[in-house]
PDB file of N, CA and C in Angstrom:
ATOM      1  N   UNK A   1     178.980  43.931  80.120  1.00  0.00           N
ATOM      2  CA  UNK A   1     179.883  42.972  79.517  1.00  0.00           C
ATOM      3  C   UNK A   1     180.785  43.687  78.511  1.00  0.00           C
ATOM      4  N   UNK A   2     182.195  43.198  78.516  1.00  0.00           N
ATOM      5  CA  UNK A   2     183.170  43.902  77.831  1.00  0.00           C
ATOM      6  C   UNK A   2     182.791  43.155  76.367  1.00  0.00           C
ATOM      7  N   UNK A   3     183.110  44.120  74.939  1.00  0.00           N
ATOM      8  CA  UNK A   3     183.216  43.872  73.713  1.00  0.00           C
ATOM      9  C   UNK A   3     184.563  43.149  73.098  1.00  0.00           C
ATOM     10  N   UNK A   4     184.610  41.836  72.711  1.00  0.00           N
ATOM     11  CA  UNK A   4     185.624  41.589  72.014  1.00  0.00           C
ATOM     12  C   UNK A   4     185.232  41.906  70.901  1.00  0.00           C
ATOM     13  N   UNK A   5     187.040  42.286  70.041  1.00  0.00           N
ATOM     14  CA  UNK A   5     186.943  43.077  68.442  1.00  0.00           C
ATOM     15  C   UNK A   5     187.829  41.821  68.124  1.00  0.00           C
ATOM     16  N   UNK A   6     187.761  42.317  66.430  1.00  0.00           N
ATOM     17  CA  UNK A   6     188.988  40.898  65.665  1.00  0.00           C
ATOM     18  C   UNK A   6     189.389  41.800  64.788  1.00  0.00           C
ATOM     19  N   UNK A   7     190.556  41.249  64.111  1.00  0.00           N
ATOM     20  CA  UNK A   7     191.385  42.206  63.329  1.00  0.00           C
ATOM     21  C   UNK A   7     192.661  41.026  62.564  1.00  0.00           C
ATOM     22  N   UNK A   8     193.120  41.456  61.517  1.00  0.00           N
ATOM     23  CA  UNK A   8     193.809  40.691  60.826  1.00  0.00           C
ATOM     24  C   UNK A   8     195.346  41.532  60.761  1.00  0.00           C
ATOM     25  N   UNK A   9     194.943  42.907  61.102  1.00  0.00           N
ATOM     26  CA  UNK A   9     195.579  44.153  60.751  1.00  0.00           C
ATOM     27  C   UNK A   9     196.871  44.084  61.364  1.00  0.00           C
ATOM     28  N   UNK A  10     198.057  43.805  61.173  1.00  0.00           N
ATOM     29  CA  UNK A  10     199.281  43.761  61.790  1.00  0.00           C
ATOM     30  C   UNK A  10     199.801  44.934  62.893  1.00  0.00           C
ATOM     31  N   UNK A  11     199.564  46.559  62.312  1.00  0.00           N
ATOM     32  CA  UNK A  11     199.815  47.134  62.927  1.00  0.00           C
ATOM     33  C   UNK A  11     198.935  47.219  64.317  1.00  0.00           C
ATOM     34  N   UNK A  12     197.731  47.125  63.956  1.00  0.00           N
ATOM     35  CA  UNK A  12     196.923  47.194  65.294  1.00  0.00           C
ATOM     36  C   UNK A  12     197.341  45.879  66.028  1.00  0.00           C
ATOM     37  N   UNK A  13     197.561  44.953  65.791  1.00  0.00           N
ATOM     38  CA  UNK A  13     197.786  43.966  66.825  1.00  0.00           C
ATOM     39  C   UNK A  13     199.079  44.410  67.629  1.00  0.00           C
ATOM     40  N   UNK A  14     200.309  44.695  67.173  1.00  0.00           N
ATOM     41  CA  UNK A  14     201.203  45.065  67.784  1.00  0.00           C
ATOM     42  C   UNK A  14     200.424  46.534  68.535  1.00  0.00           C
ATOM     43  N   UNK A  15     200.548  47.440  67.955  1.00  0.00           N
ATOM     44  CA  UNK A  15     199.974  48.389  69.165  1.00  0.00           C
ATOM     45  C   UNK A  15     199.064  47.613  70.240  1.00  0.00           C
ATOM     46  N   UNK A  16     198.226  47.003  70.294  1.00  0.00           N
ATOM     47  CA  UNK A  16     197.798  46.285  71.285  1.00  0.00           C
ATOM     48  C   UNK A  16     198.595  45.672  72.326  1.00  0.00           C
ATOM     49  N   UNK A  17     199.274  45.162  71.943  1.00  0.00           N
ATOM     50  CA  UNK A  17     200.434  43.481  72.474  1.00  0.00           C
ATOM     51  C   UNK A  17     201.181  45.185  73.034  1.00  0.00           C
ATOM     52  N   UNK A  18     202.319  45.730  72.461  1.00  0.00           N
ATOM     53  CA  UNK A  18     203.624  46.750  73.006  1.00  0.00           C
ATOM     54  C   UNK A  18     202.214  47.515  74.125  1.00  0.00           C
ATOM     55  N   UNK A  19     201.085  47.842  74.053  1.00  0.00           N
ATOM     56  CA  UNK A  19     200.295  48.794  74.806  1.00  0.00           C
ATOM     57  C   UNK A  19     200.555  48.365  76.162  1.00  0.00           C
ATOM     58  N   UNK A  20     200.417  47.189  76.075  1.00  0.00           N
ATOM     59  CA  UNK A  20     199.930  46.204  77.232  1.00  0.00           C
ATOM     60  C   UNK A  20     201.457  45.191  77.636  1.00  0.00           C
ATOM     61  N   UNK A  21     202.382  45.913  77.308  1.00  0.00           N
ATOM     62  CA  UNK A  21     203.887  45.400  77.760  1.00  0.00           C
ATOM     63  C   UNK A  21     203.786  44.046  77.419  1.00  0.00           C
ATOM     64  N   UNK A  22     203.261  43.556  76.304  1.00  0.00           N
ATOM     65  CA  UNK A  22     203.509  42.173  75.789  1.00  0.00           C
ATOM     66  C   UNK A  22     204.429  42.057  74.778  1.00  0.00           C
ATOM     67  N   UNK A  23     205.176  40.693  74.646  1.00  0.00           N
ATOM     68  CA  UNK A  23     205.958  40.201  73.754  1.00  0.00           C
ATOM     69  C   UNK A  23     205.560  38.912  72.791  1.00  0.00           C
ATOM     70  N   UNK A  24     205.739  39.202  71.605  1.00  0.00           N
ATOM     71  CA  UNK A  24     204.894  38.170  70.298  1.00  0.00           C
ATOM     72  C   UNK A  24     205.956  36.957  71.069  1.00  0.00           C
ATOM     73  N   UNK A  25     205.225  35.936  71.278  1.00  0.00           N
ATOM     74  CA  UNK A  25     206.364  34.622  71.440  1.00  0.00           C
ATOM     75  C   UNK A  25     205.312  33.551  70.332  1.00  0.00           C
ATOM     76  N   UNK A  26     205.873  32.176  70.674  1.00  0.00           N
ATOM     77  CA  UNK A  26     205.528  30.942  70.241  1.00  0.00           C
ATOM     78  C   UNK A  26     205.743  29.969  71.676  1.00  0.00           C
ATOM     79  N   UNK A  27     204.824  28.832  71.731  1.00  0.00           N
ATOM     80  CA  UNK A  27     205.244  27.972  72.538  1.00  0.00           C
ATOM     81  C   UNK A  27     206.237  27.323  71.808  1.00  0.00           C
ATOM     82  N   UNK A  28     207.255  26.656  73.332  1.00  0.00           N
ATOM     83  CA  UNK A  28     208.524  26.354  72.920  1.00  0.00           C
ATOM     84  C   UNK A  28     208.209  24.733  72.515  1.00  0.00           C
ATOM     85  N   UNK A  29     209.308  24.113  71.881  1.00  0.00           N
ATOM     86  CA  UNK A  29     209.262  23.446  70.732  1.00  0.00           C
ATOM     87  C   UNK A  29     208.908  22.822  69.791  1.00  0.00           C
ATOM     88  N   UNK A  30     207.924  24.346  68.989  1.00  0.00           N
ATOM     89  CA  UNK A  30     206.826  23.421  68.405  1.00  0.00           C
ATOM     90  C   UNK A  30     207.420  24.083  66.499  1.00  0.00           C
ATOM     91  N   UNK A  31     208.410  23.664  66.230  1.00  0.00           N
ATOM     92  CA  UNK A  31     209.328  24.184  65.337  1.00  0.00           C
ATOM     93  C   UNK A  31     209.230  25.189  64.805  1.00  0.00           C
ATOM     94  N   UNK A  32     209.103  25.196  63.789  1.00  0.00           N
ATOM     95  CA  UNK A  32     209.424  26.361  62.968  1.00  0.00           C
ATOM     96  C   UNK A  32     208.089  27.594  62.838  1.00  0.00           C
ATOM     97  N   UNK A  33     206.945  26.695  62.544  1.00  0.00           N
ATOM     98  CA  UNK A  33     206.000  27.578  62.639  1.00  0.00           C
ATOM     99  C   UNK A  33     205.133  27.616  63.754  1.00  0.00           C
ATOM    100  N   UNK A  34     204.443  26.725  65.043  1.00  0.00           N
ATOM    101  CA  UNK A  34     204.610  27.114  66.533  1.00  0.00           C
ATOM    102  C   UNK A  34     203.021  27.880  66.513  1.00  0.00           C
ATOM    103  N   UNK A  35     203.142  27.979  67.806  1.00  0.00           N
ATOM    104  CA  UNK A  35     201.628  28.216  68.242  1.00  0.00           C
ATOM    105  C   UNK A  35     201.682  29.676  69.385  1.00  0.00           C
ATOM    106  N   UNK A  36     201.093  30.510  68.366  1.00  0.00           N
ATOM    107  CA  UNK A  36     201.473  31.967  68.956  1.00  0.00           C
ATOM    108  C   UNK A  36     201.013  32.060  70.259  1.00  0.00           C
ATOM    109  N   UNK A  37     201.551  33.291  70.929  1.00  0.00           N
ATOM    110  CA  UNK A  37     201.284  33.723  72.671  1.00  0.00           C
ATOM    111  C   UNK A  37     201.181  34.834  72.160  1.00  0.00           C
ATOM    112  N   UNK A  38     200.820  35.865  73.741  1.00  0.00           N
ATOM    113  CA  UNK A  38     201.203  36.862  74.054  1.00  0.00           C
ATOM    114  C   UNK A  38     202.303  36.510  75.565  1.00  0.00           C
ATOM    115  N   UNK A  39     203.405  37.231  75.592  1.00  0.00           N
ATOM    116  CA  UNK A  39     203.703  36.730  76.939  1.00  0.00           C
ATOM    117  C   UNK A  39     203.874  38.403  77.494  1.00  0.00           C
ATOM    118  N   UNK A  40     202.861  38.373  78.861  1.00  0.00           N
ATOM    119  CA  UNK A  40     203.017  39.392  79.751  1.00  0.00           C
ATOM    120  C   UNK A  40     203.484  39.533  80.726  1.00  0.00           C
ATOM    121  N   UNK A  41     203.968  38.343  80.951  1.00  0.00           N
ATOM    122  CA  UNK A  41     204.624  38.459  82.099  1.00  0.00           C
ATOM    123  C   UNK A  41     206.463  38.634  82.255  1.00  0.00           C
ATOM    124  N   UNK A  42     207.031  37.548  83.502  1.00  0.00           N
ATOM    125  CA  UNK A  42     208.222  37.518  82.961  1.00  0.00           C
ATOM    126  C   UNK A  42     208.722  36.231  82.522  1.00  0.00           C
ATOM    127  N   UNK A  43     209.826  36.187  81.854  1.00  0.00           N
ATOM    128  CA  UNK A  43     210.012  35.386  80.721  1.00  0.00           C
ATOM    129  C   UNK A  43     209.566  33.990  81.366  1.00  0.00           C
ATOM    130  N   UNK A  44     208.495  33.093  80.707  1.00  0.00           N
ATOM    131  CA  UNK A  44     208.365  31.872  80.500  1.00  0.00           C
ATOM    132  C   UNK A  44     208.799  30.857  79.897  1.00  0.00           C
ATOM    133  N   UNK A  45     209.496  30.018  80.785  1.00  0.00           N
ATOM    134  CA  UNK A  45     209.786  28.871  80.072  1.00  0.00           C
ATOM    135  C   UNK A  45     209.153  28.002  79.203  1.00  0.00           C
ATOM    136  N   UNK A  46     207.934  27.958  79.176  1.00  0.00           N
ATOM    137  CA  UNK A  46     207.145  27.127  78.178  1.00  0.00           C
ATOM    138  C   UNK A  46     207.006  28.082  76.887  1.00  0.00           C
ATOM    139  N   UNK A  47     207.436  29.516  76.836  1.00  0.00           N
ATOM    140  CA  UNK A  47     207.643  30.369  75.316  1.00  0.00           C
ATOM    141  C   UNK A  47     208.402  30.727  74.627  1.00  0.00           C
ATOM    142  N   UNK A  48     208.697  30.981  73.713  1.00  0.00           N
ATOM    143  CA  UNK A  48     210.069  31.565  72.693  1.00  0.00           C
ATOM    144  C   UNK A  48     209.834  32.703  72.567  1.00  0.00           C
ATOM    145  N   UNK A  49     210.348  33.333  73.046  1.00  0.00           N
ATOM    146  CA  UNK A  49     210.145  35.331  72.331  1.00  0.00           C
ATOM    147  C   UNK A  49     210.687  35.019  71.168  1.00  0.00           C
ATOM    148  N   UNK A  50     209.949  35.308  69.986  1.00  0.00           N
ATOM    149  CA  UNK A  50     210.114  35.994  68.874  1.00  0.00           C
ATOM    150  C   UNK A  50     209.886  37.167  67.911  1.00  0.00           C
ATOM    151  N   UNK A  51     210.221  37.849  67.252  1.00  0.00           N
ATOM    152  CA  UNK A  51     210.467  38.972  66.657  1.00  0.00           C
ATOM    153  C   UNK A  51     208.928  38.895  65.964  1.00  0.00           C
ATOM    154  N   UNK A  52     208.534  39.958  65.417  1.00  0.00           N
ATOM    155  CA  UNK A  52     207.675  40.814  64.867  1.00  0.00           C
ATOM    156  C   UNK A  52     207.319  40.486  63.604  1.00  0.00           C
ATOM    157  N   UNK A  53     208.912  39.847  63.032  1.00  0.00           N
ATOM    158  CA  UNK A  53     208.856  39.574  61.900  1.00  0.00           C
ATOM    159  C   UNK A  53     208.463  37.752  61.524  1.00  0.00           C
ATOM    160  N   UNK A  54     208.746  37.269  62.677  1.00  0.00           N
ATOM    161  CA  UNK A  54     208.390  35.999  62.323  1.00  0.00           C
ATOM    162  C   UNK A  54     207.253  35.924  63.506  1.00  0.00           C
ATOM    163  N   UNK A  55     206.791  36.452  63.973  1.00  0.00           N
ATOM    164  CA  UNK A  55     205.282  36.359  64.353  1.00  0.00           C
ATOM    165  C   UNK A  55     204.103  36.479  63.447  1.00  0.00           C
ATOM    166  N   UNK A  56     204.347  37.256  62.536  1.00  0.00           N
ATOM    167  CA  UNK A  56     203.696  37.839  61.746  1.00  0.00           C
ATOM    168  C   UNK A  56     203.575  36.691  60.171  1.00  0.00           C
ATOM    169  N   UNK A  57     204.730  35.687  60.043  1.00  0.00           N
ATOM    170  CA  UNK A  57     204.823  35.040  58.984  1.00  0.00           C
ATOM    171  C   UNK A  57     203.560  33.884  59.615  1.00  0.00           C
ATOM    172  N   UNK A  58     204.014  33.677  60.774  1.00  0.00           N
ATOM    173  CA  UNK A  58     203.228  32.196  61.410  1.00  0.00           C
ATOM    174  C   UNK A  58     201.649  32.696  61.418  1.00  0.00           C
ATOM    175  N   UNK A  59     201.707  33.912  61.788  1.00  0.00           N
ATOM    176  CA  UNK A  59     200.193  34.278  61.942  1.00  0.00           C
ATOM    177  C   UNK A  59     199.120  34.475  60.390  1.00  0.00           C
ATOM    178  N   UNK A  60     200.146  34.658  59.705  1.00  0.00           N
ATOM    179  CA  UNK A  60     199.855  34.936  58.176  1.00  0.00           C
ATOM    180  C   UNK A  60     199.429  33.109  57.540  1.00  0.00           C
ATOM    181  N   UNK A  61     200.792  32.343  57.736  1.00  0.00           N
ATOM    182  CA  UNK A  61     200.544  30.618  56.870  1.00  0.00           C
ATOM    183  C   UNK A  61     199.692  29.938  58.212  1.00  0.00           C
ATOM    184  N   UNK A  62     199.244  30.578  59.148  1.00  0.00           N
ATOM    185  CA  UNK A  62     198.168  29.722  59.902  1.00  0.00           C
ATOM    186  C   UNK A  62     196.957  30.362  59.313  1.00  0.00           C
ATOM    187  N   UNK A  63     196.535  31.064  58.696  1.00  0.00           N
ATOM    188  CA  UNK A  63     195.257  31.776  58.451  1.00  0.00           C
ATOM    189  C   UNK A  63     194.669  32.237  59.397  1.00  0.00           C
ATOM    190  N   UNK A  64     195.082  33.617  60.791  1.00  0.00           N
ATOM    191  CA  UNK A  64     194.774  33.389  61.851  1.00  0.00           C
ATOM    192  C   UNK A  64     194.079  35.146  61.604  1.00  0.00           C
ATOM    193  N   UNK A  65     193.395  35.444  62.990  1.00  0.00           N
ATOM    194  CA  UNK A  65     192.758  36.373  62.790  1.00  0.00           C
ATOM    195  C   UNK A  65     193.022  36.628  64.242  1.00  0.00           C
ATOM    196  N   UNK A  66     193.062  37.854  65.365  1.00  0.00           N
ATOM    197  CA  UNK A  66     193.372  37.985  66.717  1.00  0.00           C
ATOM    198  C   UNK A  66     191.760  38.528  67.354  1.00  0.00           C
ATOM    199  N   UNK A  67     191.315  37.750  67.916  1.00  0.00           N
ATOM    200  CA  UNK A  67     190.614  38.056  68.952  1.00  0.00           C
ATOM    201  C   UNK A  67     190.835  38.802  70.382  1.00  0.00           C
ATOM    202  N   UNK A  68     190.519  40.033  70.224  1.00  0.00           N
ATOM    203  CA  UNK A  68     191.148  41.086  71.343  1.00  0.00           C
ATOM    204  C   UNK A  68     190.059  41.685  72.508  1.00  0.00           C
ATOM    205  N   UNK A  69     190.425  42.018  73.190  1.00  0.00           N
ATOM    206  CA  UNK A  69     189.374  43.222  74.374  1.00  0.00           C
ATOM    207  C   UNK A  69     189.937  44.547  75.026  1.00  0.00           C
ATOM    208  N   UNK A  70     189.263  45.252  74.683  1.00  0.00           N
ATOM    209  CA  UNK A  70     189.862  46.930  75.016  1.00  0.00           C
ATOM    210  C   UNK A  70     190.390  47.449  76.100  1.00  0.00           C
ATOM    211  N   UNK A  71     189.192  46.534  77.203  1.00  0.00           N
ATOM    212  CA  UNK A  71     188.828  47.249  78.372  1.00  0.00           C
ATOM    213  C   UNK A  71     187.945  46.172  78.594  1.00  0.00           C
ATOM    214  N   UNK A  72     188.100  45.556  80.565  1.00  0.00           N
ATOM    215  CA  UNK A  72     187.626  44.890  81.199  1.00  0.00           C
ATOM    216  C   UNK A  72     186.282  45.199  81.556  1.00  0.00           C
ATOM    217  N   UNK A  73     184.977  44.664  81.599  1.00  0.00           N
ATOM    218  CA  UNK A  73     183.997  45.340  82.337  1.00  0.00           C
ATOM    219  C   UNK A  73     183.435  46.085  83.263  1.00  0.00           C
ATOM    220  N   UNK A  74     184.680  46.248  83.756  1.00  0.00           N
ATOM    221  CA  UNK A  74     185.068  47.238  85.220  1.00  0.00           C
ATOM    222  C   UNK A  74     185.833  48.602  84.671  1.00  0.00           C
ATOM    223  N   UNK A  75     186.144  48.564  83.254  1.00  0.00           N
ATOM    224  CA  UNK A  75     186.966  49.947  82.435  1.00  0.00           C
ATOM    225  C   UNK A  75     188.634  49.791  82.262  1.00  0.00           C
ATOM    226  N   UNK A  76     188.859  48.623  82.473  1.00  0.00           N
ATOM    227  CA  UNK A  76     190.309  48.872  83.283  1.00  0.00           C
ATOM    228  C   UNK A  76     190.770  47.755  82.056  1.00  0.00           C
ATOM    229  N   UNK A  77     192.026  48.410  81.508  1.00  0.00           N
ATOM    230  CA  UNK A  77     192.810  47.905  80.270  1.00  0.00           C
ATOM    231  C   UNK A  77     192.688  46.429  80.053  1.00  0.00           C
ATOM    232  N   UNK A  78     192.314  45.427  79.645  1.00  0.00           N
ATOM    233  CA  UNK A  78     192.421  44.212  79.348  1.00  0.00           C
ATOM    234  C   UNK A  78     193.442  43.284  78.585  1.00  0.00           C
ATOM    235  N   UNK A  79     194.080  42.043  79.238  1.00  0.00           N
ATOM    236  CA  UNK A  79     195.012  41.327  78.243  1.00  0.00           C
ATOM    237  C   UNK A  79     194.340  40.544  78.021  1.00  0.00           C
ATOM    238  N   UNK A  80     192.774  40.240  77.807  1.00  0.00           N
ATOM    239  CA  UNK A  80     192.670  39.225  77.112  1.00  0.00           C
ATOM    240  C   UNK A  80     192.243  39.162  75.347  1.00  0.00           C
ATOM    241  N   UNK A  81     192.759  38.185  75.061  1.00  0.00           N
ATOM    242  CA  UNK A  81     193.158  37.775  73.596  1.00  0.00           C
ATOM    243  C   UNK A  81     193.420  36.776  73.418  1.00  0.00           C
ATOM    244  N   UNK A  82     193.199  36.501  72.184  1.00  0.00           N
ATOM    245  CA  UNK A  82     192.793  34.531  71.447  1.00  0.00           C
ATOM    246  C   UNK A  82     192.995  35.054  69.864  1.00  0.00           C
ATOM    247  N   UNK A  83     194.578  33.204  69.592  1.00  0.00           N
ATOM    248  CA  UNK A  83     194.140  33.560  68.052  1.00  0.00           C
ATOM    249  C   UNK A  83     192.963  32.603  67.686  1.00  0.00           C
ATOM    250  N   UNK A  84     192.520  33.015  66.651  1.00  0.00           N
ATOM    251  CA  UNK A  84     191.684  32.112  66.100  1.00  0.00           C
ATOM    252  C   UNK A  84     191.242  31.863  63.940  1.00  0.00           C
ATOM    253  N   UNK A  85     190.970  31.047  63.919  1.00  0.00           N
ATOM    254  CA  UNK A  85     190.833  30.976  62.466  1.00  0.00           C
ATOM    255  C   UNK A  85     190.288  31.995  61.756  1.00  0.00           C
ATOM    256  N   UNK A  86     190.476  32.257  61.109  1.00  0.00           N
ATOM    257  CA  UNK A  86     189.976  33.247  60.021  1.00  0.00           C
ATOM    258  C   UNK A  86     188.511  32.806  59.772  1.00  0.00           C
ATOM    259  N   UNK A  87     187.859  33.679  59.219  1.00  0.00           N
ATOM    260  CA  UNK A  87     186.817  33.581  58.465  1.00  0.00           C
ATOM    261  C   UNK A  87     186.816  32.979  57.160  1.00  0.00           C
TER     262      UNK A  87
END
């Protein structure tokens, strides 16, 4: 069974997300502060690509923490990830 890690750490989350050809979005119209993604694929209509810089504000006034995985149980790079509440 693969290990999920958590991290609050900004830089490591982006190295994660850019590793894995993801883009910080929000689902779309949920205003100003919005309910984070990763989007890996190609562009989705149900997401907003947004910048780094306002990913990072929403993830900060939600009190959020990223639930990540390294590597699939088979060894092979993993996108899965969940935000979730802080401690």
């Amino acid at each position: 069974m693969a290990k999920a890690h958590q991290t609050t750490d900004h830089d490591r989350i982006k190295t994660w997300i850019e590793a894995r050809k993801g883009r910080p979005s929000k689902v779309a119209g949920n205003g100003k502060s919005g309910i984070l993604r990763v989007d890996f694929r190609e562009k989705d209509e149900d997401l907003n690509e947004i910048g780094w810089d306002e990913f990072f504000r929403i993830f900060e006034e939600s009190h959020l923490a990223f639930l990540f995985q390294e590597e699939t149980a088979s060894g092979e790079k993993s996108r899965f990830n969940k935000f979730i509440e802080r401690d």
